[in-house]
PDB file of N, CA and C in Angstrom:
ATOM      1  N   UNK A   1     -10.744  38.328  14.779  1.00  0.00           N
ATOM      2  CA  UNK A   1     -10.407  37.393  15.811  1.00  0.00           C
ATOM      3  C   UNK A   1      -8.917  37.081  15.817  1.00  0.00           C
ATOM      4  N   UNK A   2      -8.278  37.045  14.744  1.00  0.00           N
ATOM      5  CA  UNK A   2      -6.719  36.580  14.891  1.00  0.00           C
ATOM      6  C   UNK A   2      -6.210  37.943  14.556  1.00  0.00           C
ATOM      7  N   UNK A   3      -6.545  39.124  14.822  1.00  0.00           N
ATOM      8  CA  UNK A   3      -5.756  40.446  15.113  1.00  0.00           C
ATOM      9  C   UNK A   3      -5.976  40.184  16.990  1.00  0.00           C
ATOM     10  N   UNK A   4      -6.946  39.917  17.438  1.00  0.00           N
ATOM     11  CA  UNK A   4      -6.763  39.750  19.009  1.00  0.00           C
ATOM     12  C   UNK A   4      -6.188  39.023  19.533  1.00  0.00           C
ATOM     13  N   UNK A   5      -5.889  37.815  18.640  1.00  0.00           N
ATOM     14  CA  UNK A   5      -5.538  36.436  19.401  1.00  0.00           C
ATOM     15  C   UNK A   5      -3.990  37.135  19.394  1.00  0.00           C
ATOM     16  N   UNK A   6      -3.624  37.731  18.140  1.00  0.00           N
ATOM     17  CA  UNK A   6      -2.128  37.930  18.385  1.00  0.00           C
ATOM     18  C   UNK A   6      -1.735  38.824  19.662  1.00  0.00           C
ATOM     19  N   UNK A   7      -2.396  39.908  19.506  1.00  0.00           N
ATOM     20  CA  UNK A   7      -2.569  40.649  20.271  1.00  0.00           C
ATOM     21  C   UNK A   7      -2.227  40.220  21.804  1.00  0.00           C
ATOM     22  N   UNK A   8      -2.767  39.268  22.428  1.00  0.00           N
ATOM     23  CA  UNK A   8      -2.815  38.394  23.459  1.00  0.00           C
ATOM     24  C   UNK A   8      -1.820  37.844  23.392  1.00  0.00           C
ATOM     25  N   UNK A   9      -1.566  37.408  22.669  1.00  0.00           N
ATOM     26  CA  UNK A   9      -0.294  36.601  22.446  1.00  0.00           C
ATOM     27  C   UNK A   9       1.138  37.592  22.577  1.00  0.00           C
ATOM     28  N   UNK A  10       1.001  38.860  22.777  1.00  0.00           N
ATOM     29  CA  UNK A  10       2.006  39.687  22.664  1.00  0.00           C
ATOM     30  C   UNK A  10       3.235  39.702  21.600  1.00  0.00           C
ATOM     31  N   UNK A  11       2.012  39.530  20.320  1.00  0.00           N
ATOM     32  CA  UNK A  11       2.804  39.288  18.783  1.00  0.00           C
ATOM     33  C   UNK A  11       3.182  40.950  18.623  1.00  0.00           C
ATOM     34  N   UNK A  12       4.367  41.524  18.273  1.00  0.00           N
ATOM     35  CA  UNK A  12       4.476  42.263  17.694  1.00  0.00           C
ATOM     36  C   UNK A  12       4.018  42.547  15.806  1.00  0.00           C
ATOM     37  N   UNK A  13       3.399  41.378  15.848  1.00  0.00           N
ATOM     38  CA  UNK A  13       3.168  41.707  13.853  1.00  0.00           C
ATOM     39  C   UNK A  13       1.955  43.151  13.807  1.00  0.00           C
ATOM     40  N   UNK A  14       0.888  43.236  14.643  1.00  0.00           N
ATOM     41  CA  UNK A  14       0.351  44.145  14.395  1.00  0.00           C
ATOM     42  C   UNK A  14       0.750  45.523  14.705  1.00  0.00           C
ATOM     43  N   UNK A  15       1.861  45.488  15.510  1.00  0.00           N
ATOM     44  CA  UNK A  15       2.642  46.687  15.463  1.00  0.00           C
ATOM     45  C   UNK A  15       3.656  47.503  14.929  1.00  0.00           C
ATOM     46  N   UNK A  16       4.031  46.221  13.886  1.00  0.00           N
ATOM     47  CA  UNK A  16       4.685  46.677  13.266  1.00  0.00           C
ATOM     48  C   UNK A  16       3.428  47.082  11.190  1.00  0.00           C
ATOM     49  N   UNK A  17       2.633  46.995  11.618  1.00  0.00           N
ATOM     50  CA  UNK A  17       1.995  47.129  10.419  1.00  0.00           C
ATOM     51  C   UNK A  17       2.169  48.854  10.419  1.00  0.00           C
ATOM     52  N   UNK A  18       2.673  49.430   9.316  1.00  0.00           N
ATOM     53  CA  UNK A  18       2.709  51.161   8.490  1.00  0.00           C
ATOM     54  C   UNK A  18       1.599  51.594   9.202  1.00  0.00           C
ATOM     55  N   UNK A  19       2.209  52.922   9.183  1.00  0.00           N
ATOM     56  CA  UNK A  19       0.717  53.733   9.335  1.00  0.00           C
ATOM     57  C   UNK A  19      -0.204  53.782   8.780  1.00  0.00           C
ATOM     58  N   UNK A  20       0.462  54.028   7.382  1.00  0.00           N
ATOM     59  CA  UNK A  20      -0.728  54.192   6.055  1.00  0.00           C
ATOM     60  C   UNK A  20      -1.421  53.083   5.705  1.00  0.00           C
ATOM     61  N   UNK A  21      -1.022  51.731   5.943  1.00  0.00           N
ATOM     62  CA  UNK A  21      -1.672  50.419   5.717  1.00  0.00           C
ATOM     63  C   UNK A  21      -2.904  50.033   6.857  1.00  0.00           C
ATOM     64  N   UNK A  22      -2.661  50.568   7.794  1.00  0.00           N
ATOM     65  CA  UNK A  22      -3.695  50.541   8.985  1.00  0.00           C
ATOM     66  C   UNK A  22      -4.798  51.072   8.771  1.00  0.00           C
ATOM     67  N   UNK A  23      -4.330  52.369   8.132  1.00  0.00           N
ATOM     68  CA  UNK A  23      -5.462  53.845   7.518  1.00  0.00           C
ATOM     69  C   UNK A  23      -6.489  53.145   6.876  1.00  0.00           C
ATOM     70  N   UNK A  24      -5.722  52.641   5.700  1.00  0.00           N
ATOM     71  CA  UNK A  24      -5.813  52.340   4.204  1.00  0.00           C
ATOM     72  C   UNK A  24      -7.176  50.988   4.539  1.00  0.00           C
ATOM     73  N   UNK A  25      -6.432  50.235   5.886  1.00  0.00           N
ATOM     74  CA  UNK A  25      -7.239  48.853   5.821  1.00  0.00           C
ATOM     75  C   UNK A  25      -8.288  49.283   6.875  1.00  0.00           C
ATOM     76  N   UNK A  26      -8.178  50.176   7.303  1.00  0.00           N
ATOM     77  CA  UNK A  26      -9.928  50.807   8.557  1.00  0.00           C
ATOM     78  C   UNK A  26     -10.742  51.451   7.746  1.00  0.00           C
ATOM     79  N   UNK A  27     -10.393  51.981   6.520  1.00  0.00           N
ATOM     80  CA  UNK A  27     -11.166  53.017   5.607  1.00  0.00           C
ATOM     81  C   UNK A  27     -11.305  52.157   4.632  1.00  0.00           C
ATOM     82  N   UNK A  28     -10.973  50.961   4.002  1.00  0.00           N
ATOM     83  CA  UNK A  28     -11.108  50.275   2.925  1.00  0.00           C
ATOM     84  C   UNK A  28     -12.790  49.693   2.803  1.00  0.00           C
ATOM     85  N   UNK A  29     -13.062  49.297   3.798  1.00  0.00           N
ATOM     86  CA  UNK A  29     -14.170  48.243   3.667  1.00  0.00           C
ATOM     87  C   UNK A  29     -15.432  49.378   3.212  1.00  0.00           C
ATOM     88  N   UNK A  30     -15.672  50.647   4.152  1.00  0.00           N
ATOM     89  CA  UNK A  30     -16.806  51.335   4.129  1.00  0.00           C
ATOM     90  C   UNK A  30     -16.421  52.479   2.773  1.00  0.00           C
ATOM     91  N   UNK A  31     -15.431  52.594   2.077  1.00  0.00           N
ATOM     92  CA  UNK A  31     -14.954  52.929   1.094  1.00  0.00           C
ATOM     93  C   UNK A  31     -15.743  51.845  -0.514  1.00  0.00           C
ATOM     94  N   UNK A  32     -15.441  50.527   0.085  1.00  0.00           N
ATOM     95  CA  UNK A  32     -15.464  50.140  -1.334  1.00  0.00           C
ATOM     96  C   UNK A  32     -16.865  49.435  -1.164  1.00  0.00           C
ATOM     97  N   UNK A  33     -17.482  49.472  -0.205  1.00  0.00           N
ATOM     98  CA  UNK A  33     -19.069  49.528  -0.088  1.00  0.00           C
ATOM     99  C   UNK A  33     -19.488  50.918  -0.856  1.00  0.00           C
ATOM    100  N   UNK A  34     -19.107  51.925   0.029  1.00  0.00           N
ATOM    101  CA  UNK A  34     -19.732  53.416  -1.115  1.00  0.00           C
ATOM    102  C   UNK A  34     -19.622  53.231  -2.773  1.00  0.00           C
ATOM    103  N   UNK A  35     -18.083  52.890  -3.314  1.00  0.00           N
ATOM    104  CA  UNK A  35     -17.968  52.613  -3.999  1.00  0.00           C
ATOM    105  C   UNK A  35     -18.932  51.464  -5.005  1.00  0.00           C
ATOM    106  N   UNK A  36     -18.949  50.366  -4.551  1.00  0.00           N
ATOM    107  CA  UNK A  36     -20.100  49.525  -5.439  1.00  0.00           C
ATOM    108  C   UNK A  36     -21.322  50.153  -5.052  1.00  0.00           C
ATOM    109  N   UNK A  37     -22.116  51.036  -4.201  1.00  0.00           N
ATOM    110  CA  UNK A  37     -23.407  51.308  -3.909  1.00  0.00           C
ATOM    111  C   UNK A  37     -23.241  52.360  -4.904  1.00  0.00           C
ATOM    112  N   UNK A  38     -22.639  53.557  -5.275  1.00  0.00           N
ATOM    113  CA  UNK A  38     -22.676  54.688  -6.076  1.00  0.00           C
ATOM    114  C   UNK A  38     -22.298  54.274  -7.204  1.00  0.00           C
ATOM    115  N   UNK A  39     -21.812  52.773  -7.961  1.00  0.00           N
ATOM    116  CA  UNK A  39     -21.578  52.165  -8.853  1.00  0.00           C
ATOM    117  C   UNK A  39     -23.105  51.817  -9.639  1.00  0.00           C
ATOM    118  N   UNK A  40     -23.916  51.231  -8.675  1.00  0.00           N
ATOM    119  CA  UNK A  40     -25.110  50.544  -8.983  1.00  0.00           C
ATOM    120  C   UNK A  40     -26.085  52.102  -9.295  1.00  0.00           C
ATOM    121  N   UNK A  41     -25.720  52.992  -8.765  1.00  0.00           N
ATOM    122  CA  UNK A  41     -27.163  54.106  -9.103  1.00  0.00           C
ATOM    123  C   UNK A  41     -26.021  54.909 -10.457  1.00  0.00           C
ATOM    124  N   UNK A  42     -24.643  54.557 -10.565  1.00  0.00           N
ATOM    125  CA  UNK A  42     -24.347  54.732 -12.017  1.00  0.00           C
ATOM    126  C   UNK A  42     -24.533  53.933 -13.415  1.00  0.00           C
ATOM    127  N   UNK A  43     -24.984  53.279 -12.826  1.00  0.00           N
ATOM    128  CA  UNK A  43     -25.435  51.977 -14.024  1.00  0.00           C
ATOM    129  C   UNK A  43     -26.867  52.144 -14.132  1.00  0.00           C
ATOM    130  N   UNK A  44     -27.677  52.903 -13.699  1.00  0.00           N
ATOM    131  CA  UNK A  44     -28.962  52.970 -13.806  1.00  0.00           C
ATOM    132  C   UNK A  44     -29.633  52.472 -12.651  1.00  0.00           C
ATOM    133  N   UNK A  45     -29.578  51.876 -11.661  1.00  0.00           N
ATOM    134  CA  UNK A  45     -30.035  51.250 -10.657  1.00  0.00           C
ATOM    135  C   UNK A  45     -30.299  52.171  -9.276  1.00  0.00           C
ATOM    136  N   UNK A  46     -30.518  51.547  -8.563  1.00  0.00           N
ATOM    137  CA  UNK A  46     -31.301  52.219  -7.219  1.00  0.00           C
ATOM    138  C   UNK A  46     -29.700  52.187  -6.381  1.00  0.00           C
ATOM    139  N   UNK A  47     -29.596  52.766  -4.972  1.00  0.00           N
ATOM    140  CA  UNK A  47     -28.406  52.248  -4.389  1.00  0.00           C
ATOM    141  C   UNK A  47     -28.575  51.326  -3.738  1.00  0.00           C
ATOM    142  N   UNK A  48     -27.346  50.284  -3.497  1.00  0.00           N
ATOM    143  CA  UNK A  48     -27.012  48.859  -3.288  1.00  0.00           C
ATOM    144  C   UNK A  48     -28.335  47.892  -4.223  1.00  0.00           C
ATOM    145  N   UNK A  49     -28.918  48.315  -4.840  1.00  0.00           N
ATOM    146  CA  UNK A  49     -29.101  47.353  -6.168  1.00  0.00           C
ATOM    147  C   UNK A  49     -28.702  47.081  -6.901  1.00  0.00           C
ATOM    148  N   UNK A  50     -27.834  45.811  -6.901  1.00  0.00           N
ATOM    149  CA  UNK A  50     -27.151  44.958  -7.712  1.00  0.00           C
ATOM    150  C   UNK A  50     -27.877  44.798  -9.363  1.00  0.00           C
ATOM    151  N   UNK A  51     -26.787  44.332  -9.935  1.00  0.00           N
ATOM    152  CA  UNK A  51     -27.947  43.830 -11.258  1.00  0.00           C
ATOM    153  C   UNK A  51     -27.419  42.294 -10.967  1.00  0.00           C
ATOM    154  N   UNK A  52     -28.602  42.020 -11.668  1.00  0.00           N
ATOM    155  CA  UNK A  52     -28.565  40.028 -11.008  1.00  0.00           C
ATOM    156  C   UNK A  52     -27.473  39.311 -11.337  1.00  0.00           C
ATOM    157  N   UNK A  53     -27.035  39.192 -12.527  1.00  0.00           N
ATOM    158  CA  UNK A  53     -25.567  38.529 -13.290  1.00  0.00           C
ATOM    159  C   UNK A  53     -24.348  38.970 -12.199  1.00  0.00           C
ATOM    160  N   UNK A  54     -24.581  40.206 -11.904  1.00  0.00           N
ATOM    161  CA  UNK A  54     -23.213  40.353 -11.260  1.00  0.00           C
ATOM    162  C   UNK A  54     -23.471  40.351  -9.388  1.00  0.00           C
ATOM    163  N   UNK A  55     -24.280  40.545  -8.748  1.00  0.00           N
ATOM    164  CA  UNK A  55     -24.630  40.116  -7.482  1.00  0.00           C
ATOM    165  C   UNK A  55     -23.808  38.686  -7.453  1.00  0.00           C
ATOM    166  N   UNK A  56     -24.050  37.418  -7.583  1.00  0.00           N
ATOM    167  CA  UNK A  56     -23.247  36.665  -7.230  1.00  0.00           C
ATOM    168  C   UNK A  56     -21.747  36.665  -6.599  1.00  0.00           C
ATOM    169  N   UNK A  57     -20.958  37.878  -7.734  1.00  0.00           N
ATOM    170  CA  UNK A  57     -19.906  38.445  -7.587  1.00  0.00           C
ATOM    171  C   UNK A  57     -19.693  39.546  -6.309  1.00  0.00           C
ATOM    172  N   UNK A  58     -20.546  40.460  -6.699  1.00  0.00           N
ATOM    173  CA  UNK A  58     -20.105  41.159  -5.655  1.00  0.00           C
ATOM    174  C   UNK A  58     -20.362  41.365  -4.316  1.00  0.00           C
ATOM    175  N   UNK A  59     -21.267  40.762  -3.703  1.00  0.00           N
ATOM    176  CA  UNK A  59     -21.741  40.421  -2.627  1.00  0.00           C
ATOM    177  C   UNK A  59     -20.529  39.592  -2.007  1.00  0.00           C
ATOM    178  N   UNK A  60     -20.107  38.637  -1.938  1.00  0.00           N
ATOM    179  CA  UNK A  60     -19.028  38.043  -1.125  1.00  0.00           C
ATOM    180  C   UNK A  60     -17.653  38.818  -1.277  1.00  0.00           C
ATOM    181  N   UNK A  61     -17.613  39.301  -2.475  1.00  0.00           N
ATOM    182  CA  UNK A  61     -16.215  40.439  -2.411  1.00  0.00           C
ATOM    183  C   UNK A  61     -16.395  41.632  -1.294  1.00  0.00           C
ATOM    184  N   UNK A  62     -17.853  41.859  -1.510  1.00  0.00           N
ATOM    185  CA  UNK A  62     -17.956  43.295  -0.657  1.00  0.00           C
ATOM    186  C   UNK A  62     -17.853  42.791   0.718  1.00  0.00           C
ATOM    187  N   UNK A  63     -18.507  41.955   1.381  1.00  0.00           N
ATOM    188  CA  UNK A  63     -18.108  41.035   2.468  1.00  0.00           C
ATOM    189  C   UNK A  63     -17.127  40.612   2.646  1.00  0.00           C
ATOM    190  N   UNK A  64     -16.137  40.252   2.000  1.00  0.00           N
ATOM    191  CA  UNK A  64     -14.595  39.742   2.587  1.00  0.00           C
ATOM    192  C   UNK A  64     -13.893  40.791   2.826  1.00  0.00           C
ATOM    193  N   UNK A  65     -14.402  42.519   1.583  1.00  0.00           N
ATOM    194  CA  UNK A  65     -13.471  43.629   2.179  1.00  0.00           C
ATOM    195  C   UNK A  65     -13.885  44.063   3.282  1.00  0.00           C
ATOM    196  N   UNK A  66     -15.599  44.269   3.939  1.00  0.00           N
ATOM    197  CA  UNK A  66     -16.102  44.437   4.898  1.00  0.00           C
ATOM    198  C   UNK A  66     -15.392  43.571   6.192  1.00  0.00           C
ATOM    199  N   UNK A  67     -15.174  42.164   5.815  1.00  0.00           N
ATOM    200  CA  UNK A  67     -14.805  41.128   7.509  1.00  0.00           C
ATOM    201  C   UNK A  67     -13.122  41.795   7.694  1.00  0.00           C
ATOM    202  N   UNK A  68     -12.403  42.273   6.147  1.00  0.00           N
ATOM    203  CA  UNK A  68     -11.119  42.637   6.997  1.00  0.00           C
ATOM    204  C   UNK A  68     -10.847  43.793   7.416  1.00  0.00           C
ATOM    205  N   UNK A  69     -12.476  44.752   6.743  1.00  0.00           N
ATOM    206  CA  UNK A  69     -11.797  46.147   7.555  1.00  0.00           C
ATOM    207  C   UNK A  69     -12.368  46.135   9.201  1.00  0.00           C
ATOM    208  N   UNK A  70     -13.381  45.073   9.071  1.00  0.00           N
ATOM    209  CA  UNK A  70     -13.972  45.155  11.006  1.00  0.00           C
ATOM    210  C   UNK A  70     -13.179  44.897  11.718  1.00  0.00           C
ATOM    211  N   UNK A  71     -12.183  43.440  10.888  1.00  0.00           N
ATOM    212  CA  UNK A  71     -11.769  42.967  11.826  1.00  0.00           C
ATOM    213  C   UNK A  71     -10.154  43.656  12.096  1.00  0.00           C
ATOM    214  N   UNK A  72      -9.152  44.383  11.471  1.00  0.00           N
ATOM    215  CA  UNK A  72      -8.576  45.459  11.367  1.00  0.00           C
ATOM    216  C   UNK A  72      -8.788  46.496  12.442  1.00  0.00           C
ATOM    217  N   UNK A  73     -10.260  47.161  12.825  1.00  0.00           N
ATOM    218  CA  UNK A  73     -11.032  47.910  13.360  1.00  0.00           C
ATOM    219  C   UNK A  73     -11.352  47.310  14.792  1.00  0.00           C
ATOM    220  N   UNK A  74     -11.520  46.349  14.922  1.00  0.00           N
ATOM    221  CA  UNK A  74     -11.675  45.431  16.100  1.00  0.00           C
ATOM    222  C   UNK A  74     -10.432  45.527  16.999  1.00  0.00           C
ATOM    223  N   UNK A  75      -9.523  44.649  15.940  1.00  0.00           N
ATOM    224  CA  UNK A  75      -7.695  44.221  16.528  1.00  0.00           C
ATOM    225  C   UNK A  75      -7.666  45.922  17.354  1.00  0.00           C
ATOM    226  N   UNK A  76      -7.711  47.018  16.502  1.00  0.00           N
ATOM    227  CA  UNK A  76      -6.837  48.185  16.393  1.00  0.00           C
ATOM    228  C   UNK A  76      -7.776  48.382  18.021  1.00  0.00           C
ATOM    229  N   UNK A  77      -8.559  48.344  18.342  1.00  0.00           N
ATOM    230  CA  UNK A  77      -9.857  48.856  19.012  1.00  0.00           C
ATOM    231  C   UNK A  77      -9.410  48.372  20.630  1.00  0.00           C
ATOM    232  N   UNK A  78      -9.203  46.860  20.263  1.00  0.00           N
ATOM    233  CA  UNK A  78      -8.864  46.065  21.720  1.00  0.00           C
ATOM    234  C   UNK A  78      -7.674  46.634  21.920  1.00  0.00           C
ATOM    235  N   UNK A  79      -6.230  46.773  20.926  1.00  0.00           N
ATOM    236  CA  UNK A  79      -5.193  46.851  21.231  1.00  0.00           C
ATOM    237  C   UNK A  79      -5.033  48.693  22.047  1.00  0.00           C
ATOM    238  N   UNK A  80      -6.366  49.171  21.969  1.00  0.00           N
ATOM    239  CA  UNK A  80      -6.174  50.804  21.935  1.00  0.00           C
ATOM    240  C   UNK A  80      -5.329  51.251  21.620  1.00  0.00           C
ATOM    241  N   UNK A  81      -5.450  51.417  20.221  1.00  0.00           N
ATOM    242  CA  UNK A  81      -4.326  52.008  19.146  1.00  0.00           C
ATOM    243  C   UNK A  81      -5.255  53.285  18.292  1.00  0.00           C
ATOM    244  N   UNK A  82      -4.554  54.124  17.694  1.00  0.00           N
ATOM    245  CA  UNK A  82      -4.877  54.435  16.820  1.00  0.00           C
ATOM    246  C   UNK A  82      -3.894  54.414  15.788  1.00  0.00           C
ATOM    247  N   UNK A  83      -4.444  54.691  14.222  1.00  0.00           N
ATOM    248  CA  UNK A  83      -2.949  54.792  13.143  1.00  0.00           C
ATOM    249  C   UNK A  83      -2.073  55.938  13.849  1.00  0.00           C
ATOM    250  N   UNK A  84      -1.035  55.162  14.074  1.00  0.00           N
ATOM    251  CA  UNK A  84       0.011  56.197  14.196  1.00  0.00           C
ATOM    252  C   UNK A  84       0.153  56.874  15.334  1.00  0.00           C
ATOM    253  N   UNK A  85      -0.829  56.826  16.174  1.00  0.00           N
ATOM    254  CA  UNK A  85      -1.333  57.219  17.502  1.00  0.00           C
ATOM    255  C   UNK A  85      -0.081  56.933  18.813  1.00  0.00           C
ATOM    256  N   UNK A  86       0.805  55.223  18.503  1.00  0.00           N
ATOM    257  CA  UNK A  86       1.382  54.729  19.517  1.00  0.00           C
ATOM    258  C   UNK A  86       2.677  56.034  20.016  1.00  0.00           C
ATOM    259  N   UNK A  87       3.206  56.348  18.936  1.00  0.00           N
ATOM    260  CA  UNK A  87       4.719  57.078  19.298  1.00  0.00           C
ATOM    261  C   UNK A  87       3.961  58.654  19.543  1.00  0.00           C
ATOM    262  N   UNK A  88       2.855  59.116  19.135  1.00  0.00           N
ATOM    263  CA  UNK A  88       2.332  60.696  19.427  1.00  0.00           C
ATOM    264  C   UNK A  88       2.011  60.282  21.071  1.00  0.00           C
ATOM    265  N   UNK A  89       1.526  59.123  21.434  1.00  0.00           N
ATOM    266  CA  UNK A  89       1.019  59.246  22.964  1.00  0.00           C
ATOM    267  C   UNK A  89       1.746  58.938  23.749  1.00  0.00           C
ATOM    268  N   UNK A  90       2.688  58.464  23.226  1.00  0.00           N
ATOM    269  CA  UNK A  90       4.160  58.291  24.448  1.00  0.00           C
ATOM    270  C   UNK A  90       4.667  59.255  24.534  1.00  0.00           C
ATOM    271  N   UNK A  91       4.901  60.086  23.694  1.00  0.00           N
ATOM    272  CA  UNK A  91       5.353  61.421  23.571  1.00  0.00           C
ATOM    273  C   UNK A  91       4.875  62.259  24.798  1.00  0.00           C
ATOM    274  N   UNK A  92       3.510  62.227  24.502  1.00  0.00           N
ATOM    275  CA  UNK A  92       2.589  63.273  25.425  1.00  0.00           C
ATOM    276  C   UNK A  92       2.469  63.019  26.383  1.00  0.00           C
ATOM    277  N   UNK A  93       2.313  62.113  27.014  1.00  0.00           N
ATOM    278  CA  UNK A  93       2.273  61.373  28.253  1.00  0.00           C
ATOM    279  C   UNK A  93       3.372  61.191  29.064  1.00  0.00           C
ATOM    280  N   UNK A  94       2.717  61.575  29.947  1.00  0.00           N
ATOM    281  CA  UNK A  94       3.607  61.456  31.054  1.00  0.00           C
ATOM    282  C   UNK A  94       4.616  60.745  31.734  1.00  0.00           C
ATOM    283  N   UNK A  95       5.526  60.352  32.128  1.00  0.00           N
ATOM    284  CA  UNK A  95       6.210  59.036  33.056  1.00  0.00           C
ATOM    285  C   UNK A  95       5.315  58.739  33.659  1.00  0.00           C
ATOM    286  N   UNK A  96       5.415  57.642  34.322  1.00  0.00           N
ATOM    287  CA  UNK A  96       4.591  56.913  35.230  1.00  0.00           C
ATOM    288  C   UNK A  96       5.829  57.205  36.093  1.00  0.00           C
ATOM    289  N   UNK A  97       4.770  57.619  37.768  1.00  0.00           N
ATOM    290  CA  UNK A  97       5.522  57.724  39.068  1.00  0.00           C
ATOM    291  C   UNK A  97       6.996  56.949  39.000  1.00  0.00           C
ATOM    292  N   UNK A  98       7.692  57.819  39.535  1.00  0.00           N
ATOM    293  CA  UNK A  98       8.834  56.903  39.687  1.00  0.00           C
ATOM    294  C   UNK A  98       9.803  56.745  38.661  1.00  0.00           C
ATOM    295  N   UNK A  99       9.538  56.994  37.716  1.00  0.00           N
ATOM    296  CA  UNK A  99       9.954  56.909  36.022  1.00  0.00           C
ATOM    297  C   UNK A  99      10.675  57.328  35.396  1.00  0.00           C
ATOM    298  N   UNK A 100      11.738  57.834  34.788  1.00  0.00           N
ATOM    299  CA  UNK A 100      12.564  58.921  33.557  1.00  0.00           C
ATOM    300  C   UNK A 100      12.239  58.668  32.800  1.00  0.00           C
ATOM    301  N   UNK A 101      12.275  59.385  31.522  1.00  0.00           N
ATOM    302  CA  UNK A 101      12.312  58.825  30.083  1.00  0.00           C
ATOM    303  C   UNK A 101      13.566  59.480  29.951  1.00  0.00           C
ATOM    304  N   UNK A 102      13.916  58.866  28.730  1.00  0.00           N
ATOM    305  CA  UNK A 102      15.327  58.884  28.269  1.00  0.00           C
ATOM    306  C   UNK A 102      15.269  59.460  27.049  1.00  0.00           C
TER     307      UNK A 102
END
């Protein structure tokens, strides 16, 4: 929600975020879900079966990395961006009628 609001707001902060940090934060969340699920069937367990002591823990961690890669994924989504995407499609694209590029 506050990757759109900026967005709207015609904040440059999300445009200026790296390429690789954009990558890094759209691939993070479903990354470190795999990660604790292939964790739990290395510990002996089923996948996404927690062991009880540590569920407390990782359940809201895996959820806070999950709300910032959606919402990362969201911002990037409304803004129709992709990583790195902005300067390859200006490139390719055309002038608009009337137009030069320089």
């Amino acid at each position: 929600g506050a990757g759109v609001l900026l967005l709207l707001t015609s904040s440059s902060l999300l445009a200026t975020l790296p390429r690789s940090l954009l990558s890094w934060g759209l691939s993070l969340g479903p990354l470190f879900f795999l990660v604790i699920a292939l964790g739990a069937m290395a510990l002996g367990g089923n996948f996404l079966e927690y062991r009880r002591q540590w569920a407390a823990l990782i359940i809201p961690v895996l959820e806070a990395v999950a709300a910032l890669s959606i919402g990362l994924s969201l911002a990037a989504l409304f803004g129709g961006r992709r990583p790195g995407g902005r300067q390859k499609m200006m490139a390719e694209s055309p002038p608009p009628p009337g137009e030069e590029r320089s």
